[in-house]
Protein backbone atom coordinates (compact mmCIF):
# COMPACT_ATOMS: atom_id res chain seq x y z
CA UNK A 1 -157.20 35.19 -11.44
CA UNK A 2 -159.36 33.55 -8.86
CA UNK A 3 -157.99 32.13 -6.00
CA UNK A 4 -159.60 28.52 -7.52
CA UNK A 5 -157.63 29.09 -10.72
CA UNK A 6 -154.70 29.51 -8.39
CA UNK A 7 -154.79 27.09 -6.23
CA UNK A 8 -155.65 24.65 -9.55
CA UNK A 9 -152.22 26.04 -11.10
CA UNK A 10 -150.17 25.28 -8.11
CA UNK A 11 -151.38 21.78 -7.69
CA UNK A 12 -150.64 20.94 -11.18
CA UNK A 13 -146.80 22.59 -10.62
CA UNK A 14 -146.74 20.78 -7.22
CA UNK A 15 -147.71 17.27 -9.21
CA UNK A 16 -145.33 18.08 -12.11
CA UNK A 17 -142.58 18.67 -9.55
CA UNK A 18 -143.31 15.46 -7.65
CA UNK A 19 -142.89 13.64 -10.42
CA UNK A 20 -139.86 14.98 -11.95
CA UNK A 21 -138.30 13.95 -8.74
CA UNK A 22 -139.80 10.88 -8.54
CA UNK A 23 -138.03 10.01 -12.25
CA UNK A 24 -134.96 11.68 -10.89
CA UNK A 25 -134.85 9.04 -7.97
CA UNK A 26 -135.79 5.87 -9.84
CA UNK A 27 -132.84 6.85 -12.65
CA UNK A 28 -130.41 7.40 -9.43
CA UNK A 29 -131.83 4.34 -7.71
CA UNK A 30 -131.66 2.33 -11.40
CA UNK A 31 -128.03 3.04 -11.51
CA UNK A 32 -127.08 2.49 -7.43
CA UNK A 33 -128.90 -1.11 -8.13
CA UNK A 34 -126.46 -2.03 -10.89
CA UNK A 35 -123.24 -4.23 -9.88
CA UNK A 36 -120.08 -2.88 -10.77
CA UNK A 37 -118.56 -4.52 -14.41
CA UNK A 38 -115.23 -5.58 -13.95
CA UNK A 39 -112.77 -5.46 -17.70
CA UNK A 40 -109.86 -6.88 -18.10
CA UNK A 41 -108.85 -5.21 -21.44
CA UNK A 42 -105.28 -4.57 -23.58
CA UNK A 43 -104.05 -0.56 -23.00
CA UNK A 44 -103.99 -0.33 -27.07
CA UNK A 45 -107.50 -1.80 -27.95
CA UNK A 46 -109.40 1.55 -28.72
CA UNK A 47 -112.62 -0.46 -28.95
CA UNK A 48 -112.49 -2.03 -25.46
CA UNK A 49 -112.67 1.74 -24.23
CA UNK A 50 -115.61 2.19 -25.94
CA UNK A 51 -117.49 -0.93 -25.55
CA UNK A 52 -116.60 0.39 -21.27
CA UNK A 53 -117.72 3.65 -22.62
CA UNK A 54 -120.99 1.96 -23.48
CA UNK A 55 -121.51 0.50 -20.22
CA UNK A 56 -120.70 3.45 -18.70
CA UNK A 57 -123.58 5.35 -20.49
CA UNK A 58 -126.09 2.44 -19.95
CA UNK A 59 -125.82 3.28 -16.01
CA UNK A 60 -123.10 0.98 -15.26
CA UNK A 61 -120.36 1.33 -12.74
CA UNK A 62 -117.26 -0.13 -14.34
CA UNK A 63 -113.79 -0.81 -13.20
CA UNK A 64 -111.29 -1.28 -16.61
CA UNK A 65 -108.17 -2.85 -15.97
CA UNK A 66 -105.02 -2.90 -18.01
CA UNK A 67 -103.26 -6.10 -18.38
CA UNK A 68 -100.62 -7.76 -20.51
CA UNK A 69 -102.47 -11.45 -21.07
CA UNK A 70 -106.50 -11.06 -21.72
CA UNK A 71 -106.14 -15.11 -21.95
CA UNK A 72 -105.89 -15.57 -18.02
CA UNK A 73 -109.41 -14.28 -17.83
CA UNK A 74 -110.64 -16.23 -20.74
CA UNK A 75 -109.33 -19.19 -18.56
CA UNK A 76 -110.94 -18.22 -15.50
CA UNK A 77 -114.14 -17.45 -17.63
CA UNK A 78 -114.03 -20.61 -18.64
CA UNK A 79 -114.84 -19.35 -22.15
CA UNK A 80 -115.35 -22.47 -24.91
CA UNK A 81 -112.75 -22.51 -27.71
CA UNK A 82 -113.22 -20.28 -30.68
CA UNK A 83 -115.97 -17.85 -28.95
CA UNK A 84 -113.42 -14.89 -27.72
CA UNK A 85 -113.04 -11.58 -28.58
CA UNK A 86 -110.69 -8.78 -26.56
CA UNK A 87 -111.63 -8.11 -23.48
CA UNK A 88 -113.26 -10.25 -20.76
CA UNK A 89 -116.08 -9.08 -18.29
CA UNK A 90 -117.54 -10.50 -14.80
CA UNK A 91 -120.57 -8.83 -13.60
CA UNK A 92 -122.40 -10.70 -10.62
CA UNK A 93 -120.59 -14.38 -11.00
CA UNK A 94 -121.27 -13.95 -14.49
CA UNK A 95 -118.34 -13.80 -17.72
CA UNK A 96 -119.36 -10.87 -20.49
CA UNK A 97 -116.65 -11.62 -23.71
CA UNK A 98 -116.73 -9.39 -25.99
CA UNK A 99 -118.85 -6.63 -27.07
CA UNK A 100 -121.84 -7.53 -25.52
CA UNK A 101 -124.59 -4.67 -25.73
CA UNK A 102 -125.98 -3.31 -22.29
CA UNK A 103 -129.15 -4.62 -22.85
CA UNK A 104 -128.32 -7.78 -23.00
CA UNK A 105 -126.51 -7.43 -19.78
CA UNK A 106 -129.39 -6.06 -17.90
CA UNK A 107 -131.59 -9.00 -19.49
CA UNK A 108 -128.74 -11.38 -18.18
CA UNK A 109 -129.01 -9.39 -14.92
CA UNK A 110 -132.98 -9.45 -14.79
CA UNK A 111 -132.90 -13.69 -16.11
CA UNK A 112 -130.29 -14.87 -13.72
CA UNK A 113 -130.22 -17.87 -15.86
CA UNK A 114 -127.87 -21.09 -15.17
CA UNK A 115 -125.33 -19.87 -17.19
CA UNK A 116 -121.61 -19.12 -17.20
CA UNK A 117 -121.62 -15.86 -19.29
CA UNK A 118 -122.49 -14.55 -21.89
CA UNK A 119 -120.19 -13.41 -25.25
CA UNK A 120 -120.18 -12.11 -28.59
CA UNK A 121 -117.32 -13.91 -30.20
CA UNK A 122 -115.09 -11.98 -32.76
CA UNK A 123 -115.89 -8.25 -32.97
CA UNK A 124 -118.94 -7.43 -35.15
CA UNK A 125 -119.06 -3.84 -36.95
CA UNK A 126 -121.62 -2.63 -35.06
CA UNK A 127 -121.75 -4.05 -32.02
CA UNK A 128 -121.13 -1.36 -28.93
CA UNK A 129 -117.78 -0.29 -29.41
CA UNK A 130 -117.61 -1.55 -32.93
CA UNK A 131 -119.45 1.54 -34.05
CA UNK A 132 -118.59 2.46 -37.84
CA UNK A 133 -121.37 4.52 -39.51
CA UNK A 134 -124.35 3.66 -40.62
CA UNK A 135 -122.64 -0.22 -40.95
CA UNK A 136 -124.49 -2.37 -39.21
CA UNK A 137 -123.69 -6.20 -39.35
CA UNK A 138 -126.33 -9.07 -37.71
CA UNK A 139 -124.48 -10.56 -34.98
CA UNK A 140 -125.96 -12.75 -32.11
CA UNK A 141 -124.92 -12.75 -28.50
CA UNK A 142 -124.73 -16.34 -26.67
CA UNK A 143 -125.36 -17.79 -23.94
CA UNK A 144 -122.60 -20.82 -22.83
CA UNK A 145 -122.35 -23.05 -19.53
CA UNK A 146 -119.22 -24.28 -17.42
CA UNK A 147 -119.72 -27.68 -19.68
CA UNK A 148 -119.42 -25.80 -22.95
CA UNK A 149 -122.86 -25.64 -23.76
CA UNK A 150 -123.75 -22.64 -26.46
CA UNK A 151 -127.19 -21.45 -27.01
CA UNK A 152 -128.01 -17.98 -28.45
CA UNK A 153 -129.19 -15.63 -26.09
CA UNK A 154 -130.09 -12.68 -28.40
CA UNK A 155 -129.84 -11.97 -32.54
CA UNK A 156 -129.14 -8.40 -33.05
């Protein structure tokens, strides 16, 4: 090998390298940017693990709490009658009900609209945490204000 061939091969290692760490940071950095999701979930609700679970693997930092009343949150989320689900969320001044999918939080995150939260009432089979099979039901994700205003935010 020449010593152009050479030095060709190590500049193309040195650039691969480079970037490898540069995805390495941004992924680290990514996941240092996001606020920390606070849950205030039931001990026996299996799917309120997972739907943390979920978080947890979309970069979040989360803090799950145990409690005996879920509805104290709902109050303080000011969550409009009939939209809840079992476990309540705040993230940045903002209520998650339900089993709201990552993305949506990010895009919630990213938006900062004039909003109160965000929920997906009930708990759809396949919605994160709701995970059975292949099953897969349409479900929306909406969007509600302080004065009870409900707009969807996302069809999924």
């Amino acid at each position: 090998m020449n010593n152009r061939q050479g030095t060709e091969t190590m500049t193309a290692k040195t650039r691969l390298a480079g970037l490898m760490m540069t995805l390495s940071f941004s992924s680290a950095t990514l996941a240092q940017d996001l606020p920390v999701v606070e849950v205030f979930k039931s001990a026996s609700c299996g799917c309120c693990g997972k739907w943390v679970d979920h978080l947890k693997e979309n970069g979040f930092e989360v803090v799950a709490k145990n409690v005996d009343n879920v509805n104290i949150y709902k109050q303080q989320a000011k969550l409009p009658y009939g939209l809840g689900s079992c476990h309540t969320a705040f993230v940045n001044g903002y209520a998650l009900e339900g089993h709201v999918p990552a993305s949506d939080v990010l895009k919630l995150l990213a938006e900062k609209p004039a909003i109160k939260g965000l929920t997906v009432p009930g708990m759809p089979i396949g919605s994160p945490g709701m995970e059975m099979g292949d099953r897969k039901d349409a479900f929306q994700t909406l969007a509600y204000t302080e004065q009870g205003k409900v707009t969807v935010f996302t069809s999924h």
